[in-house]
Protein backbone atom coordinates (compact mmCIF):
# COMPACT_ATOMS: atom_id res chain seq x y z
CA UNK A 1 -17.40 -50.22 58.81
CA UNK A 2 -14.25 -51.88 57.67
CA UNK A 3 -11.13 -50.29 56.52
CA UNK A 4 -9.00 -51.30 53.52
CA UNK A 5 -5.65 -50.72 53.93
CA UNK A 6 -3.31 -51.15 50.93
CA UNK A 7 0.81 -51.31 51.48
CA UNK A 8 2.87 -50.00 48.60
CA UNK A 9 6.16 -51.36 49.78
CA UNK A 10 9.09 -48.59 49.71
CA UNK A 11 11.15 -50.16 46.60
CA UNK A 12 8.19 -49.77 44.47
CA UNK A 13 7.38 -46.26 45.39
CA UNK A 14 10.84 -44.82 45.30
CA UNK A 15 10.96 -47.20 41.19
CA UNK A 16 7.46 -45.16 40.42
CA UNK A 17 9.32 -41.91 41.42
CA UNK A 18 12.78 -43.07 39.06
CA UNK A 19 10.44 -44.09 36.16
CA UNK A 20 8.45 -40.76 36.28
CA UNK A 21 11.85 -38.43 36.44
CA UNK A 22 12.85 -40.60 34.15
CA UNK A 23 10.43 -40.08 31.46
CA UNK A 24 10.37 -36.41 32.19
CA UNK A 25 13.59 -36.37 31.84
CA UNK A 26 13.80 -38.10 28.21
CA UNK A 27 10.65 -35.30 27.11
CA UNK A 28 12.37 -32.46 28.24
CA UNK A 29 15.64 -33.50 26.42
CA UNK A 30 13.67 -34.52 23.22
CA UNK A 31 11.79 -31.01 23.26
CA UNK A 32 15.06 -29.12 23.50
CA UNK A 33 16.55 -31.30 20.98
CA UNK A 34 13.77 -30.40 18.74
CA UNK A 35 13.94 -26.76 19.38
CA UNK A 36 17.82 -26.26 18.53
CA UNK A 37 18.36 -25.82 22.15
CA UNK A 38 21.78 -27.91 22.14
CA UNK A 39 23.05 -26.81 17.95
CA UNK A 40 26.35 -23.99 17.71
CA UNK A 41 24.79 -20.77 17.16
CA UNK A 42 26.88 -17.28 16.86
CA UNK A 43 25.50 -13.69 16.81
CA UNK A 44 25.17 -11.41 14.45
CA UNK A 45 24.33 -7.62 14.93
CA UNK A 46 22.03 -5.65 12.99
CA UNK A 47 21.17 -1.81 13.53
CA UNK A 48 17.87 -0.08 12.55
CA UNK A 49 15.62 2.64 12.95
CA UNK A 50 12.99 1.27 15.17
CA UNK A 51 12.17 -2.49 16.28
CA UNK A 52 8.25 -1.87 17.37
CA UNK A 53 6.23 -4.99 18.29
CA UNK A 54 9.55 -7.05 17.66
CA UNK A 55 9.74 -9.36 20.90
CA UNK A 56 13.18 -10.33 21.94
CA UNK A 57 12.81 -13.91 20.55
CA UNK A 58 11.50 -13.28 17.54
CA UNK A 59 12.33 -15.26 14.46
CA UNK A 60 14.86 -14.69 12.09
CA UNK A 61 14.22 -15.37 8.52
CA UNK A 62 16.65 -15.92 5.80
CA UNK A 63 14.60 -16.91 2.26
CA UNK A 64 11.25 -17.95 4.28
CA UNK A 65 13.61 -20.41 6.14
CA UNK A 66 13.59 -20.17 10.22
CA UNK A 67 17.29 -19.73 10.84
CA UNK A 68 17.23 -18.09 14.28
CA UNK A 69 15.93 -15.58 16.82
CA UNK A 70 16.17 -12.22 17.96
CA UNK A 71 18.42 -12.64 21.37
CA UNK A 72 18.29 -8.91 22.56
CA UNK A 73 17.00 -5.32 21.82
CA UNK A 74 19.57 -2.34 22.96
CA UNK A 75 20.02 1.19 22.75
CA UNK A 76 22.56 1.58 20.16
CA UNK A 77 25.66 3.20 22.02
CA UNK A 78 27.25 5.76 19.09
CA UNK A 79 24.90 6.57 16.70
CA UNK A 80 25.85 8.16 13.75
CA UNK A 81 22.80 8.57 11.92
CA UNK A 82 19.15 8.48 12.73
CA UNK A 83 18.65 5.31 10.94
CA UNK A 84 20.70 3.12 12.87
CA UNK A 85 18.68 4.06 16.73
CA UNK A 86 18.30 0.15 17.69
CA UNK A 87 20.84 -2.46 17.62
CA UNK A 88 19.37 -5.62 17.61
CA UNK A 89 21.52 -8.89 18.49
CA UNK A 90 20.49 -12.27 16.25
CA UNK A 91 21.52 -15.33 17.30
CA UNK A 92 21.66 -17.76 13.89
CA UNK A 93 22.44 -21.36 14.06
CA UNK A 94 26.29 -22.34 13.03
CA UNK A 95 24.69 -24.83 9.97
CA UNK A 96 22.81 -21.79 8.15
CA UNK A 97 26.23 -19.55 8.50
CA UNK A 98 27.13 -20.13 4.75
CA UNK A 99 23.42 -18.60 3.63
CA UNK A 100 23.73 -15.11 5.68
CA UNK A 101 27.16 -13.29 3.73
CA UNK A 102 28.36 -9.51 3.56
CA UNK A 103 26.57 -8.58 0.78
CA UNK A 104 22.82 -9.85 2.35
CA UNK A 105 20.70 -7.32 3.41
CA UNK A 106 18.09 -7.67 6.70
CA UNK A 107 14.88 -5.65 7.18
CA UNK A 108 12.04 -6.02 9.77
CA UNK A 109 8.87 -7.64 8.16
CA UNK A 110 5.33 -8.75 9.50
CA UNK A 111 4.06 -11.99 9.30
CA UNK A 112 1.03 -10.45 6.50
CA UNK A 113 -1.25 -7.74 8.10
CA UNK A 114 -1.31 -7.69 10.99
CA UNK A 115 0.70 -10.94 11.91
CA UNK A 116 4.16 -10.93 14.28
CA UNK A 117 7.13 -9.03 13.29
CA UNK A 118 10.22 -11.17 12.29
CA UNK A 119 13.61 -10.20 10.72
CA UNK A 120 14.00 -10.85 7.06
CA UNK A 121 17.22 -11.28 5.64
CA UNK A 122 17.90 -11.45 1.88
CA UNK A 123 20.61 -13.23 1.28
CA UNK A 124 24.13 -12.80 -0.62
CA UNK A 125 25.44 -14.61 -2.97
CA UNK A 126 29.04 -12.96 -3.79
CA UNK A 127 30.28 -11.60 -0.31
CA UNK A 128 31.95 -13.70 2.05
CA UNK A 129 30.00 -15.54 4.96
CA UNK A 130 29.38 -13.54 8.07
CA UNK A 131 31.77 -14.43 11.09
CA UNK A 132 30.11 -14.22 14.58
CA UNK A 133 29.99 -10.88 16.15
CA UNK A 134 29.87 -9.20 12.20
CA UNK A 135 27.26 -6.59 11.32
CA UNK A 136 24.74 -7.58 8.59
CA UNK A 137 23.72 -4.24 6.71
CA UNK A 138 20.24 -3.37 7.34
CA UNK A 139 18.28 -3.00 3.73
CA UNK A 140 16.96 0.74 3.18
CA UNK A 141 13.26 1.29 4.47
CA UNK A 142 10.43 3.12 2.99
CA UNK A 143 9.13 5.32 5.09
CA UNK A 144 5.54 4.47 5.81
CA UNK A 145 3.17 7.67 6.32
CA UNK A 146 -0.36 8.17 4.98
CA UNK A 147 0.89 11.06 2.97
CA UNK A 148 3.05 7.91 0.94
CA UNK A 149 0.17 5.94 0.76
CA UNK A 150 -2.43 8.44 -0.41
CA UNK A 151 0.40 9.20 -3.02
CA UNK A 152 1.24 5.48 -4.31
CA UNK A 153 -2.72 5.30 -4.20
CA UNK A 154 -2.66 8.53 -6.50
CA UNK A 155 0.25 7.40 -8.91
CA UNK A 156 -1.77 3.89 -9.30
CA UNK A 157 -4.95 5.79 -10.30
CA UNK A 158 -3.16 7.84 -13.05
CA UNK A 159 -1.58 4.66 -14.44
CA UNK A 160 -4.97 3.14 -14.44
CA UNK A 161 -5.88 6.19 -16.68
CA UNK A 162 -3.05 6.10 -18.69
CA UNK A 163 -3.99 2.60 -19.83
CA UNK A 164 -7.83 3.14 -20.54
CA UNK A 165 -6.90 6.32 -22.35
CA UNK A 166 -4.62 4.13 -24.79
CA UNK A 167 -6.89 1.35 -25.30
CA UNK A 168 -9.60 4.10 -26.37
CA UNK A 169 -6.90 5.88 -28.69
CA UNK A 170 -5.71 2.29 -30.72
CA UNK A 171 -9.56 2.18 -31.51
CA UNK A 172 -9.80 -1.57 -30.91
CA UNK A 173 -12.88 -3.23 -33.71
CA UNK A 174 -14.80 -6.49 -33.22
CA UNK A 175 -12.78 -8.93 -34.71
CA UNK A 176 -12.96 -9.45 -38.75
CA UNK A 177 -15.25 -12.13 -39.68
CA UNK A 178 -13.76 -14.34 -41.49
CA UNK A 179 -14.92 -14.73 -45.56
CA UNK A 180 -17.00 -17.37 -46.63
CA UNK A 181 -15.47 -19.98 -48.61
């Protein structure tokens, strides 16, 4: 039987190798372009009772708007109260620095029921911006227990009550017919 042999001379291999880098290059540079890899960011702390299911990474919200991650997750170091256990370190791109100001508020949210946890911040509109390394006050939490809920559920049903019981009492008629001309 008779062997083909094909040459590939050494220029054009080591031009195939340049062009491949090349264009791997160019996508990895265009995907971290994309991703805010290369825009100014500064941090921003934020301390709260507990950060469950919230992945270092996650986003960070400001109005619905993706305005930066979660970088890290500590131990807060001097706590003085219960509700301030986890200090969480966001890292928020320079251009959005204007939106987040002293008198916003952040609080840990899920993406609906049983989506990925995100931070949520509601922003200010009279305090000054935030400068990086500033705290942003954490919003005041609800406590969720099933004690609250089977109470909420309770108050709902007695307002639900309270508004048949008054459409009874006004003693609502079939509209008047109107005379005959």
């Amino acid at each position: 039987m008779a062997e083909i042999t094909i040459r590939i001379s050494d220029r054009l291999l080591k031009a195939g190798v340049v062009l491949v880098a090349g264009i791997c290059t160019v996508l990895l540079l265009t995907y971290l372009w994309s991703s805010g890899f290369f825009r100014p960011k500064y941090r921003l702390n934020l301390y709260v009772e507990e950060a469950t299911s919230l992945p270092t990474g996650a986003s960070v919200r400001v109005d619905g708007l993706d305005v930066g991650t979660v970088q890290a997750r500590n131990l807060a170091g001097k706590s003085a109260s219960p509700q301030r256990r986890i200090e969480l370190v966001l890292r928020i791109e320079k251009r959005d620095r204007e939106m987040i100001r002293s008198d916003s508020t952040a609080i840990l949210a899920t993406d609906g029921l049983l989506g990925k946890r995100f931070v949520k911040i509601e922003r200010g509109f009279s305090g000054t911006p935030l400068n990086d390394g500033d705290e942003i006050a954490a919003a005041p939490t609800i406590p969720k227990t099933v004690v609250g809920f089977l109470n909420s559920i309770s108050k709902m049903a007695d307002c639900l009550k309270e508004s048949n019981n008054q459409t009874n009492d006004t003693g609502h008629s079939p509209p008047a017919t109107p005379p005959k001309p």
